[in-house]
N, C-alpha and C. Protein backbone atom coordinates (compact mmCIF):
# COMPACT_ATOMS: atom_id res chain seq x y z
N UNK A 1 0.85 -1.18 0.00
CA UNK A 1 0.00 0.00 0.00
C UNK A 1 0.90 1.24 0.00
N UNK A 2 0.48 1.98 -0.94
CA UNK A 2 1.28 3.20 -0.77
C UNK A 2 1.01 4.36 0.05
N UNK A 3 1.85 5.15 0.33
CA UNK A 3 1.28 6.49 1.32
C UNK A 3 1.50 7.95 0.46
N UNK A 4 0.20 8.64 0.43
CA UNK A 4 0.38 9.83 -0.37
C UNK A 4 -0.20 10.89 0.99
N UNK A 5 0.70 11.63 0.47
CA UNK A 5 0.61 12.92 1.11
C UNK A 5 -0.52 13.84 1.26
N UNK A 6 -0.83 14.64 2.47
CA UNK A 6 -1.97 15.10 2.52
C UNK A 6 -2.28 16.47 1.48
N UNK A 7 -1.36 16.42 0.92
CA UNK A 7 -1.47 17.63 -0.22
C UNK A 7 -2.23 16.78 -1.95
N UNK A 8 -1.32 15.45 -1.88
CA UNK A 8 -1.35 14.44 -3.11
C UNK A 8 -2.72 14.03 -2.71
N UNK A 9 -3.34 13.88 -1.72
CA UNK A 9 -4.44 13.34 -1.65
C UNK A 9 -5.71 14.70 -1.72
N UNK A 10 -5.26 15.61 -1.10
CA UNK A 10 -6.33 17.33 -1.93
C UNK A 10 -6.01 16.84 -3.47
N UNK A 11 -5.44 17.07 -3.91
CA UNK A 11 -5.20 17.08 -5.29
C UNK A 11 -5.65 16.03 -6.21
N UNK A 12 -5.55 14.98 -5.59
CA UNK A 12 -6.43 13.77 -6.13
C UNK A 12 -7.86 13.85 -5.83
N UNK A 13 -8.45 14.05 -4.83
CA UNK A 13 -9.94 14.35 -4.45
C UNK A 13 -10.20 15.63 -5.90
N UNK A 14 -9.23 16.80 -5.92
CA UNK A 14 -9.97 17.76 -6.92
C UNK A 14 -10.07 16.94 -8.30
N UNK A 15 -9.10 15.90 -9.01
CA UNK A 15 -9.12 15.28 -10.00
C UNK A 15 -10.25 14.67 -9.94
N UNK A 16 -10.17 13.95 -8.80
CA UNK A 16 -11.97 13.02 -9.12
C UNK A 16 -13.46 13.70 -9.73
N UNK A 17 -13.08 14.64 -8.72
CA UNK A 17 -14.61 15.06 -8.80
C UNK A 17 -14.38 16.09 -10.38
N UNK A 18 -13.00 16.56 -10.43
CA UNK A 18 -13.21 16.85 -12.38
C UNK A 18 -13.60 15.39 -13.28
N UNK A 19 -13.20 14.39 -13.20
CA UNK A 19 -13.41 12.73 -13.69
C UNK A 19 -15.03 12.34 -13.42
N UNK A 20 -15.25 12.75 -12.59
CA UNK A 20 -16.88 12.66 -11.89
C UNK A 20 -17.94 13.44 -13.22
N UNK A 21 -17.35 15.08 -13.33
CA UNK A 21 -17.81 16.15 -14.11
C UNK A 21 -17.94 15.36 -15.71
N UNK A 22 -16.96 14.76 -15.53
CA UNK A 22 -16.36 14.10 -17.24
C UNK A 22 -17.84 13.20 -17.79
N UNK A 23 -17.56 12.09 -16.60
CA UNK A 23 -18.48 11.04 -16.57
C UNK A 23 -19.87 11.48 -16.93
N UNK A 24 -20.74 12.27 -15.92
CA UNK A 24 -22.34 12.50 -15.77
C UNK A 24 -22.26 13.45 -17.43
N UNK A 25 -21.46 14.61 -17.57
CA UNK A 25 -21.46 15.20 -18.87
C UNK A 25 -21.86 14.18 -20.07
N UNK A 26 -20.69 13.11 -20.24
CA UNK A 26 -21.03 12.42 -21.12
C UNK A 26 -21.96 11.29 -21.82
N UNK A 27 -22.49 11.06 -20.05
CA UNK A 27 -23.55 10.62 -20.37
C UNK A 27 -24.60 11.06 -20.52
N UNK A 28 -24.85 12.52 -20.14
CA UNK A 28 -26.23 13.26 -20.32
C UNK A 28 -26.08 13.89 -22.01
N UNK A 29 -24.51 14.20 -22.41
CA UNK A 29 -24.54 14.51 -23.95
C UNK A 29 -24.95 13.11 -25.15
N UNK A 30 -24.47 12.19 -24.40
CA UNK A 30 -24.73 10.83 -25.47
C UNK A 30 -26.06 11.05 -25.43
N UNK A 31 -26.88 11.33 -24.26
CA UNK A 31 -28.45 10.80 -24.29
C UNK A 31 -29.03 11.83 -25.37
N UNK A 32 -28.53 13.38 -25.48
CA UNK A 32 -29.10 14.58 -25.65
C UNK A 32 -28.78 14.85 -27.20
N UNK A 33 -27.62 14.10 -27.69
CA UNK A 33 -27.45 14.60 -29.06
C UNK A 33 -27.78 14.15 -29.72
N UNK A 34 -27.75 14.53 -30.87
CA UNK A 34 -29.33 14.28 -32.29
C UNK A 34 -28.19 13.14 -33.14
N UNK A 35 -26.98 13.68 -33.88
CA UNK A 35 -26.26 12.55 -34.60
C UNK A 35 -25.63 11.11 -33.67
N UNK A 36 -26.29 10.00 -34.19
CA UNK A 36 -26.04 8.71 -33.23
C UNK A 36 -24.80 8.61 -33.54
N UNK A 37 -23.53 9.06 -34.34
CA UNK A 37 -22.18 8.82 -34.04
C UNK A 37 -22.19 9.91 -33.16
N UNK A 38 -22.31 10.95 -32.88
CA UNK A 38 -21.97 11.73 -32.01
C UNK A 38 -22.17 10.69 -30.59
N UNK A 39 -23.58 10.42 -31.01
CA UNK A 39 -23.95 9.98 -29.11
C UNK A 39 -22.86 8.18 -29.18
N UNK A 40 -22.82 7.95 -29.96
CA UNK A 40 -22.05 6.60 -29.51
C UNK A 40 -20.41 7.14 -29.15
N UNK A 41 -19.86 8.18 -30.04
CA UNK A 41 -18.24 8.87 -29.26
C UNK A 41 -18.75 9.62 -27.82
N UNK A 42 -19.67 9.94 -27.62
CA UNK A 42 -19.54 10.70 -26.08
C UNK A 42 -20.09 8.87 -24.63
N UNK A 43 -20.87 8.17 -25.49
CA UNK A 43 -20.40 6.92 -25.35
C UNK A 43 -19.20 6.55 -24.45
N UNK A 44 -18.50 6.53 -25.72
CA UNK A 44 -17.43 6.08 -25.72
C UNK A 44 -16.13 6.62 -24.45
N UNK A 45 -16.72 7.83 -24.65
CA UNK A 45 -15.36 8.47 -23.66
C UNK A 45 -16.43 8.55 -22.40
N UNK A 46 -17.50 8.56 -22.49
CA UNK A 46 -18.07 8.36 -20.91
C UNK A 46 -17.37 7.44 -20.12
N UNK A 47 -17.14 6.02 -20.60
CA UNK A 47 -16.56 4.77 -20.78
C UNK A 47 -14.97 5.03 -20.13
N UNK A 48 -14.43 5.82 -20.90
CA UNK A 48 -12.89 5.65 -20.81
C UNK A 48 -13.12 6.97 -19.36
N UNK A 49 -13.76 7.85 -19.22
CA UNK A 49 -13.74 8.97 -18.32
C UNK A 49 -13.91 7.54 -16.71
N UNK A 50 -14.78 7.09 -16.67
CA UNK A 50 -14.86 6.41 -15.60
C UNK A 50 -14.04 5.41 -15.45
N UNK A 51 -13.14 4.53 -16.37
CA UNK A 51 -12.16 4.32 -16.21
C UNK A 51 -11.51 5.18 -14.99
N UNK A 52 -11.18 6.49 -15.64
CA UNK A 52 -10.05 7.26 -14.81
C UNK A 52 -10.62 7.36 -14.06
N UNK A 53 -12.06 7.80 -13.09
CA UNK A 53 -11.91 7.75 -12.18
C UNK A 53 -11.77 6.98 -11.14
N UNK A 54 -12.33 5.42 -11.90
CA UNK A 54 -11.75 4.16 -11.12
C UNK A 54 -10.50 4.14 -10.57
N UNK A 55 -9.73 4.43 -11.12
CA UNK A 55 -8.04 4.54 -11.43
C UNK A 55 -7.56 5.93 -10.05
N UNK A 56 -8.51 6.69 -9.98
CA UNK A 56 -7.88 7.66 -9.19
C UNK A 56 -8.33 7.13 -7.82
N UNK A 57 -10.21 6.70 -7.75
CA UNK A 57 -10.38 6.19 -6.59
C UNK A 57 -9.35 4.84 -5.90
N UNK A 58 -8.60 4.40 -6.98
CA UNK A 58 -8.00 3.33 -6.78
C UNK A 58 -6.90 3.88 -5.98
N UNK A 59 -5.79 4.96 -6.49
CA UNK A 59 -4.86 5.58 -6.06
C UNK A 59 -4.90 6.56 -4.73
N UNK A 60 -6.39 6.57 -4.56
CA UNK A 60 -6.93 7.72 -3.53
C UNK A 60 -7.08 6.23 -2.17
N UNK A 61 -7.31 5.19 -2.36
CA UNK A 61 -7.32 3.88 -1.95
C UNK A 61 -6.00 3.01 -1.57
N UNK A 62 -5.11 3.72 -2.02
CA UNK A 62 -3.54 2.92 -1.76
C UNK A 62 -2.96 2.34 -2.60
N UNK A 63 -3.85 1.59 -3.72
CA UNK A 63 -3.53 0.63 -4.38
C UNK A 63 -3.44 1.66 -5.93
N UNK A 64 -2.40 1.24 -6.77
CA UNK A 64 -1.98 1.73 -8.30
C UNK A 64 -2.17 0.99 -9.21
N UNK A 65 -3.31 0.67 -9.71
CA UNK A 65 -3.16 -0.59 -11.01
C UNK A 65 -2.31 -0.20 -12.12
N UNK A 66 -2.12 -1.33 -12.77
CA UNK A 66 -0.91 -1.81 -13.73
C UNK A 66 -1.21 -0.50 -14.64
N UNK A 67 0.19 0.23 -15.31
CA UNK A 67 -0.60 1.33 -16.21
C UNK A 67 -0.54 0.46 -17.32
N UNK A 68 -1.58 0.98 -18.20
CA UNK A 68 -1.95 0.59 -19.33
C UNK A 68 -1.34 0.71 -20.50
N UNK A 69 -0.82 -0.27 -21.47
CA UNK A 69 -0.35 -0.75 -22.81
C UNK A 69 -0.46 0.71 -23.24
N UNK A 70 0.34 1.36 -23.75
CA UNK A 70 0.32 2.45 -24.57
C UNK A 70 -0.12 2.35 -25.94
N UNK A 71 -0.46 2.89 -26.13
CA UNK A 71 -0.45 2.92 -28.22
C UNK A 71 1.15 3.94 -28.93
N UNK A 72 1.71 2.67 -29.43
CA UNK A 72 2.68 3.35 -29.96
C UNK A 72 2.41 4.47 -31.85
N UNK A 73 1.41 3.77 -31.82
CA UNK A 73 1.60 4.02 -33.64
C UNK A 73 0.40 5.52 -33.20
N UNK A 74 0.63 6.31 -34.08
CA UNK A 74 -0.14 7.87 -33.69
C UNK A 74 -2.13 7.06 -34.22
N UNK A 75 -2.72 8.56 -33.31
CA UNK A 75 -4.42 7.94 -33.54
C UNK A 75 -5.01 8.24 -34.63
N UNK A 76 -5.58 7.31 -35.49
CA UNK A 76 -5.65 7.41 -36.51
C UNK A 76 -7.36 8.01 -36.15
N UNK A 77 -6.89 9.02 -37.40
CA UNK A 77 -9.02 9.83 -37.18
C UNK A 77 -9.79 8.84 -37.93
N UNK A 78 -11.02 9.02 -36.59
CA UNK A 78 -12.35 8.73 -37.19
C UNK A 78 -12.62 9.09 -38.44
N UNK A 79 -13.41 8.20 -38.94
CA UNK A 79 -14.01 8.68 -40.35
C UNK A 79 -15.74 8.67 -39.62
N UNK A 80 -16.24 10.32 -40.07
CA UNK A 80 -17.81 10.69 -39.84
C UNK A 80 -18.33 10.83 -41.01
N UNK A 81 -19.56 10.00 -40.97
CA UNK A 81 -20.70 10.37 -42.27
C UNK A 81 -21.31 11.97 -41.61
N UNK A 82 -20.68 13.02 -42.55
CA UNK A 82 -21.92 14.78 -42.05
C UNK A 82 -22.69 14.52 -41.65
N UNK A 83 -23.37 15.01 -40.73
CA UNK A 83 -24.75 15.04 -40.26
C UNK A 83 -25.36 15.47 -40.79
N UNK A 84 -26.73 15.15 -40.34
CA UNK A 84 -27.89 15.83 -41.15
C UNK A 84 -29.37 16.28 -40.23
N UNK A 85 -28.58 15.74 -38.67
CA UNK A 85 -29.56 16.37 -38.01
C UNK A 85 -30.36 17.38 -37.52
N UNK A 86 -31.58 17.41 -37.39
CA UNK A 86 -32.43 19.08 -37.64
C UNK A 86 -31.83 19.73 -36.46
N UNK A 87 -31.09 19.18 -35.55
CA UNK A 87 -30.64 19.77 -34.09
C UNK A 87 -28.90 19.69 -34.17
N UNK A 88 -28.49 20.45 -35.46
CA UNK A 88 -27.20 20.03 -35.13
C UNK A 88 -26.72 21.11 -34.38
N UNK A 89 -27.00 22.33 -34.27
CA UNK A 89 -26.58 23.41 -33.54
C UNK A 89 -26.36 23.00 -32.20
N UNK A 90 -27.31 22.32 -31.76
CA UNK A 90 -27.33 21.46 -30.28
C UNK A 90 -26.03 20.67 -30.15
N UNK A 91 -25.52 20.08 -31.06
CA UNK A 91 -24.67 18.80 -31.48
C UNK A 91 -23.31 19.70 -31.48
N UNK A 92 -23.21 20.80 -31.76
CA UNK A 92 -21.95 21.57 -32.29
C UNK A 92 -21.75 22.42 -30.73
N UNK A 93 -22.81 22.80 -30.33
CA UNK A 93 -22.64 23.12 -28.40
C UNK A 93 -22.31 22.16 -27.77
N UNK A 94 -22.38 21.08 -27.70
CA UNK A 94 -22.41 19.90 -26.71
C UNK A 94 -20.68 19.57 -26.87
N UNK A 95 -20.46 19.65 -28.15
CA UNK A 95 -18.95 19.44 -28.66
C UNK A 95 -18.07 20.05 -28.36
N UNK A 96 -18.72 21.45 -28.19
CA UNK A 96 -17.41 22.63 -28.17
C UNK A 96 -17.31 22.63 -26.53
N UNK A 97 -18.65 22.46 -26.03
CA UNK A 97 -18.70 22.35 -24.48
C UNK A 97 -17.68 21.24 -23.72
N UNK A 98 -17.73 20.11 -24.50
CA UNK A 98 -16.81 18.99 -24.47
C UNK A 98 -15.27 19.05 -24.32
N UNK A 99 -15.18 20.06 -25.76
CA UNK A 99 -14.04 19.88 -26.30
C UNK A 99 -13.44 21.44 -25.14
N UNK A 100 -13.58 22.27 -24.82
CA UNK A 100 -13.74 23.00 -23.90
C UNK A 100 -13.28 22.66 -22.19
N UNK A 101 -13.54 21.16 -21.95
CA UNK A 101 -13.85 20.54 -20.39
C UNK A 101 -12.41 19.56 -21.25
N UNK A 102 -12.28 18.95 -21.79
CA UNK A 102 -11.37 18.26 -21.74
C UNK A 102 -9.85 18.91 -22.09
N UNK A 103 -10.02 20.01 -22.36
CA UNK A 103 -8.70 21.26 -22.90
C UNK A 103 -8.76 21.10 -21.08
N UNK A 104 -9.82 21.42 -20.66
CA UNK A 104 -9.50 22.31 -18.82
C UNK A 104 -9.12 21.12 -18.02
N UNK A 105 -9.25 19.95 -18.04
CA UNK A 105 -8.91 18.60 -17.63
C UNK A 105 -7.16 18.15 -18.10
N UNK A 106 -6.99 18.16 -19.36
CA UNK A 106 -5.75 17.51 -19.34
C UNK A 106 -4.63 18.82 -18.72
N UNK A 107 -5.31 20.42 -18.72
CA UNK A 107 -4.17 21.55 -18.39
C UNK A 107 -4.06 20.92 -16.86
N UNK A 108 -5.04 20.15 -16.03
CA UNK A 108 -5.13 19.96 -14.48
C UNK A 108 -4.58 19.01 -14.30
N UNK A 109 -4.03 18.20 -14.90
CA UNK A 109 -3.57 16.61 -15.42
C UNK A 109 -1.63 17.24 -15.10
N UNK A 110 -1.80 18.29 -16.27
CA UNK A 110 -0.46 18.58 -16.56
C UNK A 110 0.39 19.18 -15.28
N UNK A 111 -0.48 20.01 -14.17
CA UNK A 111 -0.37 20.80 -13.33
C UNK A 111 -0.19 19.74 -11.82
N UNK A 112 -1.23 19.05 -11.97
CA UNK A 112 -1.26 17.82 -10.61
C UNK A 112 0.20 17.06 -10.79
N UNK A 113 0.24 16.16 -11.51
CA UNK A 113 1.37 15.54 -11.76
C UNK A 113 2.34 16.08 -11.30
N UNK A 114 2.79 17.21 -11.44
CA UNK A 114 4.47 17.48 -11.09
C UNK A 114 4.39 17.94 -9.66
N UNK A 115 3.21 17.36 -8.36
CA UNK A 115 3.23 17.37 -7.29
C UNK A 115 3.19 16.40 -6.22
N UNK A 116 3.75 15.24 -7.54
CA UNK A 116 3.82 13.57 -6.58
C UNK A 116 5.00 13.11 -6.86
N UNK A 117 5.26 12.61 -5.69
CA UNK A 117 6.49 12.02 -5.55
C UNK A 117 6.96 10.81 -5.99
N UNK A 118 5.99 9.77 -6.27
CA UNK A 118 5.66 8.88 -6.59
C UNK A 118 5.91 8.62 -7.85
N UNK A 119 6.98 8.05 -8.92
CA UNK A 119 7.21 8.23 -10.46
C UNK A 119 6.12 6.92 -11.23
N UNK A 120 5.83 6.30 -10.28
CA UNK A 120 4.47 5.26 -10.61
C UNK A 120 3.50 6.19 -10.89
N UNK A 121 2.75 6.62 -9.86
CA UNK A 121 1.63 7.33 -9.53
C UNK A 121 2.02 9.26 -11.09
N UNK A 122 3.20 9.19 -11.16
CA UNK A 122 3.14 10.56 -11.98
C UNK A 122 2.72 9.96 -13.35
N UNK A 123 3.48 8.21 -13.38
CA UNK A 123 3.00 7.76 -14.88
C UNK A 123 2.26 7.46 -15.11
N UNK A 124 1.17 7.16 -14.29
CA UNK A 124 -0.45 6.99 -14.56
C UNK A 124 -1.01 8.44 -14.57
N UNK A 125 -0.85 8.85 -13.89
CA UNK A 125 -1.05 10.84 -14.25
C UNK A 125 -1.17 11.03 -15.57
N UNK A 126 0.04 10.76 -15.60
CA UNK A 126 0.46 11.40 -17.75
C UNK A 126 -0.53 10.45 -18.27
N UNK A 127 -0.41 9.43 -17.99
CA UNK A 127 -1.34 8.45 -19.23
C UNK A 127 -2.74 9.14 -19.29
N UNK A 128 -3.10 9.22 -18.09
CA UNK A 128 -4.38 9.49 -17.96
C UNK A 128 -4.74 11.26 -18.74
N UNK A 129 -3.58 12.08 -18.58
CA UNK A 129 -3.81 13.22 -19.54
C UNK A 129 -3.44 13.38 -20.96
N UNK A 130 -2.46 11.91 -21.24
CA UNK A 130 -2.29 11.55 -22.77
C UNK A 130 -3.76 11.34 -23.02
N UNK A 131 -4.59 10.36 -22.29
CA UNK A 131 -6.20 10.15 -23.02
C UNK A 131 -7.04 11.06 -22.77
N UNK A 132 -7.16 12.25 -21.87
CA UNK A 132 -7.93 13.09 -22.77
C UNK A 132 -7.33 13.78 -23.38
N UNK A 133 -6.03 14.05 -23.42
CA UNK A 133 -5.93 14.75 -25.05
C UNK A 133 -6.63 14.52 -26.14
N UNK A 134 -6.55 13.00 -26.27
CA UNK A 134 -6.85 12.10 -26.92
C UNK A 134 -7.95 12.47 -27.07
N UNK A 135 -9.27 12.39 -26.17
CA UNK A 135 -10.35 12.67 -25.92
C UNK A 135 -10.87 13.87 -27.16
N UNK A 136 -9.86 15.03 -26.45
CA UNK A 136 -10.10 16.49 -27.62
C UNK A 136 -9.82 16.44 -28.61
N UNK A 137 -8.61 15.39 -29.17
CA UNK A 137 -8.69 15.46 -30.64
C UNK A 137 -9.84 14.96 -31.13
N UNK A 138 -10.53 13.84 -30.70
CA UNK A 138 -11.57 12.95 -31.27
C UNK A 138 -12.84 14.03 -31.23
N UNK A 139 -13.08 14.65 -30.42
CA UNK A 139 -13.87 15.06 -30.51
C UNK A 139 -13.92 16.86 -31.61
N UNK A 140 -12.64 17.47 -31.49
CA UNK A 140 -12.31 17.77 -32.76
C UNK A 140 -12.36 17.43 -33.92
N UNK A 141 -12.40 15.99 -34.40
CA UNK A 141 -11.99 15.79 -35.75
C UNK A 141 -13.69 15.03 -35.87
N UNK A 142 -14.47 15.10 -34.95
CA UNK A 142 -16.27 15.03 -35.58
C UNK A 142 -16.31 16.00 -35.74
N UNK A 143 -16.34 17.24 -35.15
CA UNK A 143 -16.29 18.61 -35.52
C UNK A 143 -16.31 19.26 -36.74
N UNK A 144 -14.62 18.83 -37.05
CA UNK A 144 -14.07 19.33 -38.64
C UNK A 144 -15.07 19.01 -39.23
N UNK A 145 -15.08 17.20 -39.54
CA UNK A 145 -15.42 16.76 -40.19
C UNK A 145 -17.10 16.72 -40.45
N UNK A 146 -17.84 17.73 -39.44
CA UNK A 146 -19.24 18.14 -39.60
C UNK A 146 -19.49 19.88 -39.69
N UNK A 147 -18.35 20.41 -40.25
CA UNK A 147 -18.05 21.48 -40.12
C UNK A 147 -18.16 22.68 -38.97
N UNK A 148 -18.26 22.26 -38.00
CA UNK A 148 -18.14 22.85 -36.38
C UNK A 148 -17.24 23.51 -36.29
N UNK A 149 -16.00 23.10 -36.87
CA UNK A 149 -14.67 23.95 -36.51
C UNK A 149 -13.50 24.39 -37.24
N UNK A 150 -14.17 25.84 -37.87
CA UNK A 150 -13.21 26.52 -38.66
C UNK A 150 -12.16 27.25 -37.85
């Protein structure tokens, strides 16, 4: 069991409850948006968002699970059929709102990390702000590719 500091452990409680924010968001945007690829990618990262916070409650818990297999080869973009839904304006808020929360998540990612001592616990940090980067590109490149973002 590991021991984190009463500062590492403020700092992990504020991550959660941003991971918490991630989670309920994405599942109230999957339910709310009109294009069904849209709602199956907010899906999707609902999915990977609760991951992380498994992962933090885990670390907030003592215990560090194994970090995860990296992807070496770069992320290859989605391919989106345009939308055509009568509510895409809705669809292009929900995105930018998204894409918006996960820019403010991985800058808190970048900022937490370099306050643990722990080089385990900093490399699950990074991973975890490598995937929402990840997160913002994907949700960028439905965007482009539905013209949302000139």
């Amino acid at each position: 069991m590991m021991a984190l500091t009463q500062k590492e452990k403020t700092l992990l409680e504020d991550m959660k409850k941003q991971e918490q924010v991630c989670v309920d968001k994405y599942n109230r945007y999957s339910a709310d948006a009109c294009d069904g690829q849209l709602k199956n990618l907010f899906s999707q990262l609902g999915q990977k968002e609760t991951e992380h916070l498994n992962t933090i409650n885990q670390i907030l818990n003592g215990t560090l699970p194994p970090l995860p297999q990296s992807q070496s080869s770069p992320l290859t973009p989605e391919q989106y059929t345009p939308s055509n839904c009568e509510n895409k304006k809705n669809d292009e808020f929900l995105c930018s709102d998204a894409l918006s929360t996960e820019k403010h998540v991985s800058g808190e990612y970048n900022t937490v990390l370099f306050e643990f001592s722990d080089t385990a616990v900093r490399e699950m940090l990074n991973h975890i702000q490598k995937e929402e980067q990840e997160h913002g590109y994907k949700i960028y490149n439905y965007m482009a590719q539905n013209g949302m973002y000139q």
